[in-house]
Protein backbone atom coordinates (compact mmCIF):
# COMPACT_ATOMS: atom_id res chain seq x y z
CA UNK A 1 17.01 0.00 -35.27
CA UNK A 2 13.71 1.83 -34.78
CA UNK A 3 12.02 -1.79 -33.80
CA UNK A 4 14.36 -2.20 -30.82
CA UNK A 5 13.67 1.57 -29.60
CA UNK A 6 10.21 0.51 -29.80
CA UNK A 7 10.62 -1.98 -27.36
CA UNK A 8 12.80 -0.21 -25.03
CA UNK A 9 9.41 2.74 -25.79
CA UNK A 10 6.90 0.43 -24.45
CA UNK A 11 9.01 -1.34 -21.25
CA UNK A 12 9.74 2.27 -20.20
CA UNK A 13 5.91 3.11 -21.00
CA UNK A 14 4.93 0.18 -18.41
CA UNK A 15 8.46 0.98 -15.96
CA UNK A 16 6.29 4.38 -15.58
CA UNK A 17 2.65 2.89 -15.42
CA UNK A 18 4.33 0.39 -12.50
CA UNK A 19 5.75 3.65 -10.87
CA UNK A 20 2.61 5.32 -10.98
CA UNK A 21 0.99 2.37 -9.34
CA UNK A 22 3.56 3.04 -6.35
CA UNK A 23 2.84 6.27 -5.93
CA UNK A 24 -0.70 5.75 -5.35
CA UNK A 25 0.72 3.33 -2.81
CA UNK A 26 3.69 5.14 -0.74
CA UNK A 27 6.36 7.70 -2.37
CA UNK A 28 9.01 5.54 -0.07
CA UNK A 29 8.02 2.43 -2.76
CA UNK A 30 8.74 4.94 -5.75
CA UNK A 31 12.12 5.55 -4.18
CA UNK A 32 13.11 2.20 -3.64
CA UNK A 33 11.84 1.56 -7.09
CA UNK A 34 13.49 4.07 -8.63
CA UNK A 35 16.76 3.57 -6.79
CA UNK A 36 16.95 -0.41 -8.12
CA UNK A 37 15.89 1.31 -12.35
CA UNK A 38 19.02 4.01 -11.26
């Protein structure tokens, strides 16, 4: 349903805005982050 992939849309919108916060901090935070997402 196109409401659910909405949703999923905008948590992976903010998953990349929270990333992008990380990397401003320390790439070795973006890997750990990504590595709990994978």
């Amino acid at each position: 349903c196109n409401c659910i992939h909405a949703r999923l849309s905008g948590a992976y919108a903010d998953l990349v805005s929270v990333v992008g916060t990380l990397a401003g901090q320390g790439k070795s935070d973006v890997t750990a982050s990504a590595a709990v997402v994978a």
